[in-house]
C-alpha atoms as a PDB file:
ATOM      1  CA  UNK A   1     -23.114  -4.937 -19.363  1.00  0.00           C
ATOM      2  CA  UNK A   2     -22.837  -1.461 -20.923  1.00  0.00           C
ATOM      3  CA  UNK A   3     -19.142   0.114 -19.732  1.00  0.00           C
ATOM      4  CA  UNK A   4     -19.633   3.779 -19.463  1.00  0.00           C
ATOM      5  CA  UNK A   5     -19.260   5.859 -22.134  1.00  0.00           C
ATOM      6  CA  UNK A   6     -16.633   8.800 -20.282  1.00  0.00           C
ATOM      7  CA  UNK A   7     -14.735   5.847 -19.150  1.00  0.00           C
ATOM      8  CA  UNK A   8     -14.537   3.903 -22.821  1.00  0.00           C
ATOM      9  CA  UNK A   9     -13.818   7.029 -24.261  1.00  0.00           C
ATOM     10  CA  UNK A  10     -11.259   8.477 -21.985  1.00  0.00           C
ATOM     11  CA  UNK A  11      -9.011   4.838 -21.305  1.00  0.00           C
ATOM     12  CA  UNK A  12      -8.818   4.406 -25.418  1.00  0.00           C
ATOM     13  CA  UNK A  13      -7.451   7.569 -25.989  1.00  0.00           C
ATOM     14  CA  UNK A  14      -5.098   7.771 -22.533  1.00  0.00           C
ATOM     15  CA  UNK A  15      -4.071   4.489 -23.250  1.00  0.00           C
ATOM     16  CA  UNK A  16      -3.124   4.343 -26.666  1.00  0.00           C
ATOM     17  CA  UNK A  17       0.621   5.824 -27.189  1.00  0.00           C
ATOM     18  CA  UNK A  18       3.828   5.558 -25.920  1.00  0.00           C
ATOM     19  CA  UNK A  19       3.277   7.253 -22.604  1.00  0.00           C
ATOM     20  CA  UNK A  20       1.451   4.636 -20.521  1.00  0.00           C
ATOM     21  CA  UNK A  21       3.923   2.176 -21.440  1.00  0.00           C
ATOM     22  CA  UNK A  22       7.034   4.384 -20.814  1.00  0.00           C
ATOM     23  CA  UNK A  23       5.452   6.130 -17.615  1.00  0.00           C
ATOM     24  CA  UNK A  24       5.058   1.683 -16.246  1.00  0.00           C
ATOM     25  CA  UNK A  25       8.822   1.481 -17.696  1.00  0.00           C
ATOM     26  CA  UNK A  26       9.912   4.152 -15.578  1.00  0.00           C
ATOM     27  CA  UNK A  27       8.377   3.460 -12.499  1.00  0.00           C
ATOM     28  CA  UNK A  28       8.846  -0.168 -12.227  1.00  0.00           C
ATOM     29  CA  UNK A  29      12.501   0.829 -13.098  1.00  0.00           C
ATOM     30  CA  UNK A  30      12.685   3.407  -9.970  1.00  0.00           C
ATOM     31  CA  UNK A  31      11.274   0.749  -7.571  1.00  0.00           C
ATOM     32  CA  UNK A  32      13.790  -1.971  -9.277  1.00  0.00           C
ATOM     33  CA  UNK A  33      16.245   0.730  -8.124  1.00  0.00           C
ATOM     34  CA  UNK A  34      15.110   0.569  -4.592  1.00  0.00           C
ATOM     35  CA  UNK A  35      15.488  -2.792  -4.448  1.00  0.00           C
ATOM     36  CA  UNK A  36      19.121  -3.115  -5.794  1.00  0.00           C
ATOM     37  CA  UNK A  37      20.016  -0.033  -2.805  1.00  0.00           C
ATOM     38  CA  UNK A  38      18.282  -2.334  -0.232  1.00  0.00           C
ATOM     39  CA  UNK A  39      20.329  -5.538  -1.761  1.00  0.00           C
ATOM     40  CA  UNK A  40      23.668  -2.827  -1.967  1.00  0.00           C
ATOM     41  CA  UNK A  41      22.691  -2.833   2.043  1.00  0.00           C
ATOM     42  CA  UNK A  42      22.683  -6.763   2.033  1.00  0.00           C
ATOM     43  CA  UNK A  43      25.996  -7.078   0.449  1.00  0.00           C
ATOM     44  CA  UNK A  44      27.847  -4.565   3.229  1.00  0.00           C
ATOM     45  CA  UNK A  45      26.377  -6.478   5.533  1.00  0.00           C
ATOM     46  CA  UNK A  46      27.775  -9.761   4.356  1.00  0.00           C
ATOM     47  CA  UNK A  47      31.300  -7.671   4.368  1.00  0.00           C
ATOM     48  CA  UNK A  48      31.199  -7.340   8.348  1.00  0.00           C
ATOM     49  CA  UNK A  49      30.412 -11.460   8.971  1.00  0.00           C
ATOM     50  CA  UNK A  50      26.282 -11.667   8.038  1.00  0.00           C
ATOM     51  CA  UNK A  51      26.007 -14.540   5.458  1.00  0.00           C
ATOM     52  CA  UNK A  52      22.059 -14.539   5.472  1.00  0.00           C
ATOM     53  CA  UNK A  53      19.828 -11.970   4.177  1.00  0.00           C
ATOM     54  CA  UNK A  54      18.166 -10.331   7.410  1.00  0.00           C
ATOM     55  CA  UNK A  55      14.618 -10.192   7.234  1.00  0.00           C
ATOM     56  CA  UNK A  56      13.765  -6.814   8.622  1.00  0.00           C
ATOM     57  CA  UNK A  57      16.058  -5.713   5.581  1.00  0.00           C
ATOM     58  CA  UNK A  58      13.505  -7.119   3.431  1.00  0.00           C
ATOM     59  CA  UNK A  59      10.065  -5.899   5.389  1.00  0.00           C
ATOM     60  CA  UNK A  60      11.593  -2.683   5.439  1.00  0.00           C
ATOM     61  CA  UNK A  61      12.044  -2.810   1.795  1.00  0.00           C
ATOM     62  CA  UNK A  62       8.407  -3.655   1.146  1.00  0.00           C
ATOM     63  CA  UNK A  63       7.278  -0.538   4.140  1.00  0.00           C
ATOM     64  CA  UNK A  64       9.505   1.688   1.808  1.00  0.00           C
ATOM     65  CA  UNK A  65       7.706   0.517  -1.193  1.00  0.00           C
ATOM     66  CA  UNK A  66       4.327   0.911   0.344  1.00  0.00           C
ATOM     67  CA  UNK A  67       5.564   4.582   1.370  1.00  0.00           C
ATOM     68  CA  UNK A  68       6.553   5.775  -1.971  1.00  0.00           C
ATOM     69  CA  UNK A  69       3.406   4.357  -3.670  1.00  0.00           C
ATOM     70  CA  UNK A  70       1.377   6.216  -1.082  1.00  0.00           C
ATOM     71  CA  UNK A  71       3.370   9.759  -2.341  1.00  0.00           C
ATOM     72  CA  UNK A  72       2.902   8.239  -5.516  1.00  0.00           C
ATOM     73  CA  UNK A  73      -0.666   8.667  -4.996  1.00  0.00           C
ATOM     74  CA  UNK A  74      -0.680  11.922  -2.911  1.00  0.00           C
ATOM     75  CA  UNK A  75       1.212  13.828  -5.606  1.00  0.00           C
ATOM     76  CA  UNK A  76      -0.131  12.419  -9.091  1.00  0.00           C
ATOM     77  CA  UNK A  77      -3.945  12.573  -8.371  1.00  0.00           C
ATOM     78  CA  UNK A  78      -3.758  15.754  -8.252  1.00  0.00           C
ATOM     79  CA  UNK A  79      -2.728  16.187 -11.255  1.00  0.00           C
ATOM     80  CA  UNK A  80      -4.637  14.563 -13.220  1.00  0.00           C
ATOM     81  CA  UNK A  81      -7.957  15.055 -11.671  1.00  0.00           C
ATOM     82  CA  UNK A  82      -6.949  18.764 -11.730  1.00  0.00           C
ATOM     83  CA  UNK A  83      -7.919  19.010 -15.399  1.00  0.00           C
ATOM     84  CA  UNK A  84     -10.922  16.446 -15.612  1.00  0.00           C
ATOM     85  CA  UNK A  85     -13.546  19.309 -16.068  1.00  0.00           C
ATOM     86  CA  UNK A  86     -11.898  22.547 -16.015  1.00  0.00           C
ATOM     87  CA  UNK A  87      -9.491  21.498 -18.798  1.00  0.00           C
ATOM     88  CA  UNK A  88     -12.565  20.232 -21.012  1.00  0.00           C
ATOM     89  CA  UNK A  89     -13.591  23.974 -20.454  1.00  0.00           C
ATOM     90  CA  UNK A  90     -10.424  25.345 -21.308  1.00  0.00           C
ATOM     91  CA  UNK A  91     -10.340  22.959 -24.649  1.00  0.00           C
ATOM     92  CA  UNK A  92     -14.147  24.277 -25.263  1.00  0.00           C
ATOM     93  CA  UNK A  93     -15.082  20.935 -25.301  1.00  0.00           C
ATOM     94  CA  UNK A  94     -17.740  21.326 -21.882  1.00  0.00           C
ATOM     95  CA  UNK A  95     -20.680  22.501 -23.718  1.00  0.00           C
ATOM     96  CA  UNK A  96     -20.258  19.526 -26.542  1.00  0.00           C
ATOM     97  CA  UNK A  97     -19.674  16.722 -23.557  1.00  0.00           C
ATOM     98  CA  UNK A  98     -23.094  18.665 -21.483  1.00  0.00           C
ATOM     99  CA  UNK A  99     -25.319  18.209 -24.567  1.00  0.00           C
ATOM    100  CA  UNK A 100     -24.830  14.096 -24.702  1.00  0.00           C
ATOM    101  CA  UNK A 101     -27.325  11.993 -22.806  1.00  0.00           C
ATOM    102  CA  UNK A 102     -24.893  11.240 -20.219  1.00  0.00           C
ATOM    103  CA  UNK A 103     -25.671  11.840 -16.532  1.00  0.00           C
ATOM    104  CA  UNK A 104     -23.708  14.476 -14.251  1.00  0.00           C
ATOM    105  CA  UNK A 105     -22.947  11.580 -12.315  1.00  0.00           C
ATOM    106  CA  UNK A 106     -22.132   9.514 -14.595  1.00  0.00           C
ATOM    107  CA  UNK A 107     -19.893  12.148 -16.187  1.00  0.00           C
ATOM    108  CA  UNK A 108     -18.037  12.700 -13.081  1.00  0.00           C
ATOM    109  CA  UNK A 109     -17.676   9.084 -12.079  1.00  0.00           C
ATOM    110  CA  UNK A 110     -15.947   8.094 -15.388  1.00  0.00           C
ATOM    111  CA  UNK A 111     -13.768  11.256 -14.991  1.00  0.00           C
ATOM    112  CA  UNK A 112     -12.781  10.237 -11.517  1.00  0.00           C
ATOM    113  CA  UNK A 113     -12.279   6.312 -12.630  1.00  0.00           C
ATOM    114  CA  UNK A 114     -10.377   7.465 -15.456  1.00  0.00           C
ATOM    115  CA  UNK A 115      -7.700   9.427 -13.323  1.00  0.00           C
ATOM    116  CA  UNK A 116      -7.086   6.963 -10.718  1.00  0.00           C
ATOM    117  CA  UNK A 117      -7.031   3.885 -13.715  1.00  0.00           C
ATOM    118  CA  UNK A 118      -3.270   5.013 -14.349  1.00  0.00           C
ATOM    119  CA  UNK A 119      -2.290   5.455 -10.932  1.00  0.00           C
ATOM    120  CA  UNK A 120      -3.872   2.208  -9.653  1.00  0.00           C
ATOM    121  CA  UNK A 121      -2.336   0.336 -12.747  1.00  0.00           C
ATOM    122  CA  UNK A 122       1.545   1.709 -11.537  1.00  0.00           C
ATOM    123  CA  UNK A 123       0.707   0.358  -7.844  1.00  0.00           C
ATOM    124  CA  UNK A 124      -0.840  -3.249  -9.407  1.00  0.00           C
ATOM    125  CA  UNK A 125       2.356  -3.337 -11.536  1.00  0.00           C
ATOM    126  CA  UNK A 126       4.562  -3.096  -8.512  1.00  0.00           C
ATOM    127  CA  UNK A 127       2.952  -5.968  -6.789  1.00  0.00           C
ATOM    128  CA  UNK A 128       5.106  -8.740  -8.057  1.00  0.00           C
ATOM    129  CA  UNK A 129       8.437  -6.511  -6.889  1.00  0.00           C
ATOM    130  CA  UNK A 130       6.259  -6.393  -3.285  1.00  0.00           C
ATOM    131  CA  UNK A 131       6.012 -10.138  -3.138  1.00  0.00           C
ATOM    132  CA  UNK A 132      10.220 -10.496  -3.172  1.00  0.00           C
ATOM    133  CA  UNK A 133       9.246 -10.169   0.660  1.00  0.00           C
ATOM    134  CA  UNK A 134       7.372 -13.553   0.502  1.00  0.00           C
ATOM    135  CA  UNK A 135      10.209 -15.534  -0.159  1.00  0.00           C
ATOM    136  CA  UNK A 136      11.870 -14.387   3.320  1.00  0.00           C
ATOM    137  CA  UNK A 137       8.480 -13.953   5.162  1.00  0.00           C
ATOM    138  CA  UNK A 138       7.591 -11.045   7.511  1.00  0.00           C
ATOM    139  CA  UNK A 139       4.444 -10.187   5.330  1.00  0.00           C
ATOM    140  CA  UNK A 140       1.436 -11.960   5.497  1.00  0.00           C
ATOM    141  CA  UNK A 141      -0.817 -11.556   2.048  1.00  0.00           C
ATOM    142  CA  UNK A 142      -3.950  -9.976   4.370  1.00  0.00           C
ATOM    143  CA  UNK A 143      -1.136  -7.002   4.403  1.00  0.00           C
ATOM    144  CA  UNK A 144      -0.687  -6.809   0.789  1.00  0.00           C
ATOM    145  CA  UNK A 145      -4.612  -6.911   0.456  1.00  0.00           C
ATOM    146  CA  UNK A 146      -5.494  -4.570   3.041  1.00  0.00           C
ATOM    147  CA  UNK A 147      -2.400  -1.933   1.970  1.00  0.00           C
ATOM    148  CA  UNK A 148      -4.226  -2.038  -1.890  1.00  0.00           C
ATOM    149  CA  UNK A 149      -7.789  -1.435  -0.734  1.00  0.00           C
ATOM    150  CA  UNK A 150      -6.405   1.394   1.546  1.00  0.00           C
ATOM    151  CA  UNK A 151      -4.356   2.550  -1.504  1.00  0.00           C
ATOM    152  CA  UNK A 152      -8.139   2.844  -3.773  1.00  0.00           C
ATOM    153  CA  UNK A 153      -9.534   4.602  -0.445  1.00  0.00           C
ATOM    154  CA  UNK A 154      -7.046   7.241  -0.795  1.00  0.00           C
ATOM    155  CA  UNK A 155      -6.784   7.305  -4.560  1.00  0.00           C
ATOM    156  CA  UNK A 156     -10.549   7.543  -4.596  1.00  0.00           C
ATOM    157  CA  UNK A 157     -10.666  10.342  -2.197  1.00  0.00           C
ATOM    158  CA  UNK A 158      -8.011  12.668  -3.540  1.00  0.00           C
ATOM    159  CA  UNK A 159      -9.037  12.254  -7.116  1.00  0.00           C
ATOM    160  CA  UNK A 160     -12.912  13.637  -5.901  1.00  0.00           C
ATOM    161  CA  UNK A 161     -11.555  16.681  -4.337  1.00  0.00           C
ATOM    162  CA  UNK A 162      -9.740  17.225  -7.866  1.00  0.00           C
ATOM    163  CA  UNK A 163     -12.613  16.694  -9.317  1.00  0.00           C
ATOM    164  CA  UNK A 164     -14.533  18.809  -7.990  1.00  0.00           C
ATOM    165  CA  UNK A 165     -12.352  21.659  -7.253  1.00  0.00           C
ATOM    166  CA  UNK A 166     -12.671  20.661 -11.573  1.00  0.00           C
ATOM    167  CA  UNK A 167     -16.077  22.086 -11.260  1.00  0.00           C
ATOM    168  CA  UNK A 168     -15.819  24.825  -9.134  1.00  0.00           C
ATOM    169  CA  UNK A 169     -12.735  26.655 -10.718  1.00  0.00           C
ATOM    170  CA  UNK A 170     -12.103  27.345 -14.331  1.00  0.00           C
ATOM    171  CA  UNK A 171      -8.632  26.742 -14.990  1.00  0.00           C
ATOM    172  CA  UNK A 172      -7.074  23.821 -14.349  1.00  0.00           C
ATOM    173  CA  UNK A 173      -3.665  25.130 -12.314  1.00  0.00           C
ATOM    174  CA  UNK A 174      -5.970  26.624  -9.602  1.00  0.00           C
ATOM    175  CA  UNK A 175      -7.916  23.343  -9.014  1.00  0.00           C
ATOM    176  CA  UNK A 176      -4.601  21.535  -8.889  1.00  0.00           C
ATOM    177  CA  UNK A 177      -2.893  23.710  -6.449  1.00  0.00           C
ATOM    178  CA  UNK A 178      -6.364  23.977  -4.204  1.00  0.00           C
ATOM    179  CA  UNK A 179      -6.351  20.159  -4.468  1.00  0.00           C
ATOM    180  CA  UNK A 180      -2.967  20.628  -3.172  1.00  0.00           C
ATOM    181  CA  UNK A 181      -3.874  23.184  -0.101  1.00  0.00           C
ATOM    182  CA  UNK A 182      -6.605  20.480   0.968  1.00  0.00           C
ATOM    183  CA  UNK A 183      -4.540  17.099   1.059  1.00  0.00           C
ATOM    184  CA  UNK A 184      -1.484  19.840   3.077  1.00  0.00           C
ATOM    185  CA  UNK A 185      -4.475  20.458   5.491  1.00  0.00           C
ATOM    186  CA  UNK A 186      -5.342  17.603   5.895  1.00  0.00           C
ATOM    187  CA  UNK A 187      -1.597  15.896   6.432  1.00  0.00           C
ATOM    188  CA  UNK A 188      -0.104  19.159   8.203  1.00  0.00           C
ATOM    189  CA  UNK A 189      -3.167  20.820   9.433  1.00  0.00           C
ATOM    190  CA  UNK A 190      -4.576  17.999  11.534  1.00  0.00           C
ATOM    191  CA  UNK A 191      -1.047  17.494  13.198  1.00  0.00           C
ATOM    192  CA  UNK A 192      -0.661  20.949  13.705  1.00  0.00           C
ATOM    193  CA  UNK A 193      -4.068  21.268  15.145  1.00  0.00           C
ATOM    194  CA  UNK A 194      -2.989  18.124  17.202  1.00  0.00           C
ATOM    195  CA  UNK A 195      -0.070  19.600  18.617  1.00  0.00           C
ATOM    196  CA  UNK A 196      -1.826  23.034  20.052  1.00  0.00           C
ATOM    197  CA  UNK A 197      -4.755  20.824  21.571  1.00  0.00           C
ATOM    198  CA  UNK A 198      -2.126  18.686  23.385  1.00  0.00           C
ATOM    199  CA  UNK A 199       0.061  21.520  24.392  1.00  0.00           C
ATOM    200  CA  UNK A 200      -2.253  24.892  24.990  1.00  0.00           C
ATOM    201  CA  UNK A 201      -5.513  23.236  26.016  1.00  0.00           C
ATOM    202  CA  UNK A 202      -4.579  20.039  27.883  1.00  0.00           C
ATOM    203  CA  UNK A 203      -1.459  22.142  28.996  1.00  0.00           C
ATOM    204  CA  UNK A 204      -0.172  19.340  31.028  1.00  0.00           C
ATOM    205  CA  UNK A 205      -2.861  18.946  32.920  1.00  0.00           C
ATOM    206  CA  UNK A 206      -4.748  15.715  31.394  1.00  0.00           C
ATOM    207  CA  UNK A 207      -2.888  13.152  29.241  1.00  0.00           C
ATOM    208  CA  UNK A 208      -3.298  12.832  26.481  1.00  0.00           C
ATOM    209  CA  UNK A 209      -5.451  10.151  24.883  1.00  0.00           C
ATOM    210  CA  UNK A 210      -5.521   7.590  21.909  1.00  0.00           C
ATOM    211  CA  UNK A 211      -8.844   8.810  20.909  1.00  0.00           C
ATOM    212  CA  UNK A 212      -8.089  12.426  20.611  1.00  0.00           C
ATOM    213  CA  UNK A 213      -5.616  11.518  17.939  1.00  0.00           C
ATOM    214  CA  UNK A 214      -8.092   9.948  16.370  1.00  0.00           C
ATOM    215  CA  UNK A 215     -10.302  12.214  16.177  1.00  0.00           C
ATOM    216  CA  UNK A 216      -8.232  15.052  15.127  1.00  0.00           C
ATOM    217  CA  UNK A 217      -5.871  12.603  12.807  1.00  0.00           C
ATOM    218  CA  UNK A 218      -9.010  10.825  11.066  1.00  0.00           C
ATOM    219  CA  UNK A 219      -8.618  12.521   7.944  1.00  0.00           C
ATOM    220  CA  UNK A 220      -4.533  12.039   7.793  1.00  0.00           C
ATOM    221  CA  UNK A 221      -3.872   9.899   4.848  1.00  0.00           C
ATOM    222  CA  UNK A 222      -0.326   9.168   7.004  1.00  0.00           C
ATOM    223  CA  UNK A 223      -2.248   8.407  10.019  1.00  0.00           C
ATOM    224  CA  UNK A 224      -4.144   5.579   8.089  1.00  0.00           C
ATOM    225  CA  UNK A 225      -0.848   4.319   6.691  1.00  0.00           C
ATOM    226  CA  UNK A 226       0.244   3.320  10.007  1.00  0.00           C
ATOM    227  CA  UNK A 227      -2.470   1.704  10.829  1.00  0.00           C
ATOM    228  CA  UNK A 228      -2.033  -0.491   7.439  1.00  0.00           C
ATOM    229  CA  UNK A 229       1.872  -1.250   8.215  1.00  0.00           C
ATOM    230  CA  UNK A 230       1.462  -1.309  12.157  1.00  0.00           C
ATOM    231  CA  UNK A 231       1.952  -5.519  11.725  1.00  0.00           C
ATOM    232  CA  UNK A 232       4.969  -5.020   9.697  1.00  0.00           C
ATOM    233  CA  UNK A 233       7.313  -1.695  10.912  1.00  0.00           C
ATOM    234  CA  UNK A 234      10.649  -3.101  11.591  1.00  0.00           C
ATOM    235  CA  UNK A 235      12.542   0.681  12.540  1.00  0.00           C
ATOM    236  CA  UNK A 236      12.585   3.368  14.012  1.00  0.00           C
ATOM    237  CA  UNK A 237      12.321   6.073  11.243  1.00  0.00           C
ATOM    238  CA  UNK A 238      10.111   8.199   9.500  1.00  0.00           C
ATOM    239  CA  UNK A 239       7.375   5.352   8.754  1.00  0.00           C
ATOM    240  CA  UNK A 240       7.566   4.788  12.974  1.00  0.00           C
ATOM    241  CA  UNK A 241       6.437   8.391  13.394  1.00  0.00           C
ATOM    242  CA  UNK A 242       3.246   7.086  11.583  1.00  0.00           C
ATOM    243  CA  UNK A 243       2.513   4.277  13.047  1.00  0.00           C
ATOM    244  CA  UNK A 244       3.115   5.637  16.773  1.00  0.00           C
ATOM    245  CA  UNK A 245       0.347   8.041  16.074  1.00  0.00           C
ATOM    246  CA  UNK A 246      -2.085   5.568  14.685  1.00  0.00           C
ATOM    247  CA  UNK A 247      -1.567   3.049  17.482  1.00  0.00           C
ATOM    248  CA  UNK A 248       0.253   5.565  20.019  1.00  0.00           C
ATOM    249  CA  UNK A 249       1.267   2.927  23.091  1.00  0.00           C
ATOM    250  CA  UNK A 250      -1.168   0.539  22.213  1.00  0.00           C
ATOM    251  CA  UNK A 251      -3.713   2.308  23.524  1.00  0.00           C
ATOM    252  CA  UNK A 252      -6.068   2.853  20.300  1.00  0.00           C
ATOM    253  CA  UNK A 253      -8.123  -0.420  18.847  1.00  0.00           C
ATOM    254  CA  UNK A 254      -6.449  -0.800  15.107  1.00  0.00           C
ATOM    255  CA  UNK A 255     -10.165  -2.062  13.599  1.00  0.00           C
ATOM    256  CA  UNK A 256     -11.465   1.329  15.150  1.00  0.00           C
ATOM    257  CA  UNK A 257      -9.154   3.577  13.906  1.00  0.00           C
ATOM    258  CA  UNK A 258      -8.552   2.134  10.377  1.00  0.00           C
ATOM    259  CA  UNK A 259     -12.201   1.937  10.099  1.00  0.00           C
ATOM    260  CA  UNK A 260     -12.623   5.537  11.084  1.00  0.00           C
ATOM    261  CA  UNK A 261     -10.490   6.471   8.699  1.00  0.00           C
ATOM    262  CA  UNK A 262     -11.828   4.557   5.948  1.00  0.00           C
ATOM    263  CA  UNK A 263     -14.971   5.908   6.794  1.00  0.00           C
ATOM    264  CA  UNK A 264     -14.511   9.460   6.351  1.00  0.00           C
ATOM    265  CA  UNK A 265     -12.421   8.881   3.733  1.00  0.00           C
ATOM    266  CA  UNK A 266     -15.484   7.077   1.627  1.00  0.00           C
ATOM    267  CA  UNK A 267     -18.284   9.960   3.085  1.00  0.00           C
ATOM    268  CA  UNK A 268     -16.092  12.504   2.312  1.00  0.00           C
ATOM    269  CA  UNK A 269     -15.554  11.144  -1.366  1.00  0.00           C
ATOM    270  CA  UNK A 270     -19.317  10.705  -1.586  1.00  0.00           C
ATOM    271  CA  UNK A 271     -20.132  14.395  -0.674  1.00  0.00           C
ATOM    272  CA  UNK A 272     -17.815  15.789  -3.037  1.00  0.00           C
ATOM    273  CA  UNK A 273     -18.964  12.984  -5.965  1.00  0.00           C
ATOM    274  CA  UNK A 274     -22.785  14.290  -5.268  1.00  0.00           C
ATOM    275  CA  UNK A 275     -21.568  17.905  -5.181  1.00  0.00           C
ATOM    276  CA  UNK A 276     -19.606  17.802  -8.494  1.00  0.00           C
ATOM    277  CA  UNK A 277     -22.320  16.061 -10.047  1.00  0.00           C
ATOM    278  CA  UNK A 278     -24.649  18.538  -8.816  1.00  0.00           C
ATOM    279  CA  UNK A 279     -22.510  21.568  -9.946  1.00  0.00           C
ATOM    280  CA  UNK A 280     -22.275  20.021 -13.562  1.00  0.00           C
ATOM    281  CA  UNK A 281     -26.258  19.545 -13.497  1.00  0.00           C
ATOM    282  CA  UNK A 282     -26.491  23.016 -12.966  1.00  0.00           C
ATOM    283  CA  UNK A 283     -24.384  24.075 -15.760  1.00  0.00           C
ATOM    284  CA  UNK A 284     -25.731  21.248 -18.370  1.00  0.00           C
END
C-alpha cells in the first residue's frame, strides 16, 4: 500500500529532532503534575481521618485530564494547520509542491493528517496516565474509547478550518487567528446565541427545551464533551456546566445528541476538505 507522499514527507522531517521528543517530555510531565496535585488532595484527606483513596478523587482526575487534552486540542490545531499552505507560500515553496503529480486532495489530506499526527500522538501518550483510574474503577474502557474517537472528531474538524483558512489567506498569522474567531464562534457564539433565544424570544413564555440546545449547541466542541463524560462527572464545577447543557435534566437522548454533534462535526470537515482542495486546484 503506497503511504502518501505529503504525509511521508512531512512526518520524516517533523519527526526527526529533538522537538517531538521534548514537546512528549513536557506534556506527559504536566499531566504527571496533575496527578501528584490530585494525590497532594489524597494525602490531606488522609490528615482529617480518610484512610482510602476516594474514588470520585480519581474520576475527577481522569474528567480533568480529558478537559485539558480537549484545550490541548482547541488551542494547538490551530497552530499548526495555520501554516500548512499559506506558510509553503510564504517559504515560496507552493508553486514547486503544485507542479508534482499529487492531487489537491491528496495535498490537503496529508497536510491535515500531518497536523493532527502530533497532537493525536500527545493524547495516545497520555493514555496509560488515564488508565490509573482503572485500578479504582469509575471508568468503564467504552469511555476511554468513545472520549478518543470524539478527540479525532474534533482534531479533524479544527485542523480543516486551518487548513483551509491555509488556502484562502496568504499569511499564515491571519489564518491562525481566523481559525481562532471560528472555534470562539462556535464555543461562545452558539451560547450566546442560546442565551438571547431563551431570554428575548421565549421571554418566559415557553420553556425551554432539550432540543433547542441542541440545535443551537450542535457545533459546541464543549457541548459534545459533556455528552462524552456525562457517565463519569463526579462535581459540580466547570466540567458540570457542560454536561448540564448536553443532557440538561435528562431530557435530551445522549445517542441523539452526541451523534448530532459528530455529525456536523464530520460534514462540516468534509465541506471545508472539498473546498480547500478545490481552491488549491484552482491555483495548481
Amino acid at each position: 500500500m503506497q503511504i502518501n507522499p505529503v504525509i511521508e514527507k512531512e512526518l520524516k522531517t517533523k519527526m526527526r529532532g529533538w522537538r517531538a521528543p521534548a514537546l512528549i517530555t513536557a506534556y506527559l510531565g504536566f499531566l504527571f503534575f496533575v496527578v501528584f496535585i490530585y494525590f497532594l488532595i489524597y494525602q490531606e484527606n488522609r490528615r482529617y481521618g480518610s484512610q482510602v483513596l476516594i474514588p470520585e478523587i480519581v474520576v475527577s482526575l481522569y474528567n480533568t485530564i480529558a478537559f485539558i487534552q480537549l484545550l490541548l486540542i482547541l488551542f494547538i490545531t490551530p497552530i499548526i494547520t495555520g501554516g500548512a499552505i499559506s506558510s509553503e507560500r510564504e517559504r515560496q515553496t507552493l508553486d514547486l509542491l503544485l507542479c508534482t503529480d499529487f492531487s489537491a486532495l491528496k495535498i490537503i489530506i496529508g497536510k491535515i493528517f500531518v497536523s493532527i499526527a502530533h497532537i493525536m500522538l500527545l493524547v495516545t501518550a497520555s493514555f496509560p496516565i488515564l488508565g490509573i483510574v482503572f485500578l479504582y474503577g469509575g471508568v468503564r474502557i467504552w469511555d476511554v474509547i468513545l472520549l478518543f474517537i470524539f478527540y479525532i472528531i474534533i482534531a479533524v474538524m479544527t485542523a480543516s478550518i486551518g487548513v483551509f483558512y491555509s488556502t484562502v489567506f496568504k499569511k499564515s498569522i491571519v489564518s491562525i487567528v481566523m481559525t481562532y474567531l471560528t472555534l470562539g464562534f462556535f464555543i461562545v457564539g452558539t451560547a450566546i446565541a442560546l442565551l438571547i433565544y431563551s431570554e428575548l424570544i421565549l421571554d418566559y413564555l415557553y420553556r425551554l427545551n432539550w432540543y433547542d440546545i441542541m440545535f443551537f449547541l450542535t457545533p459546541n466542541p464543549f457541548y459534545g464533551f459533556g455528552i462524552v463524560i456525562e457517565d463519569t462527572l463526579t462535581d459540580y464545577g466547570l466540567l458540570a456546566l457542560f454536561v448540564e447543557a448536553a443532557i440538561y435534566r435528562g431530557g435530551v437522548p445522549v445517542i441523539t445528541a452526541l451523534g448530532a454533534n459528530s455529525i456536523f462535526n464530520i460534514a462540516l470537515s468534509i465541506c471545508l476538505i472539498m473546498l480547500s482542495a478545490r481552491r488549491l486546484r484552482r491555483l495548481k
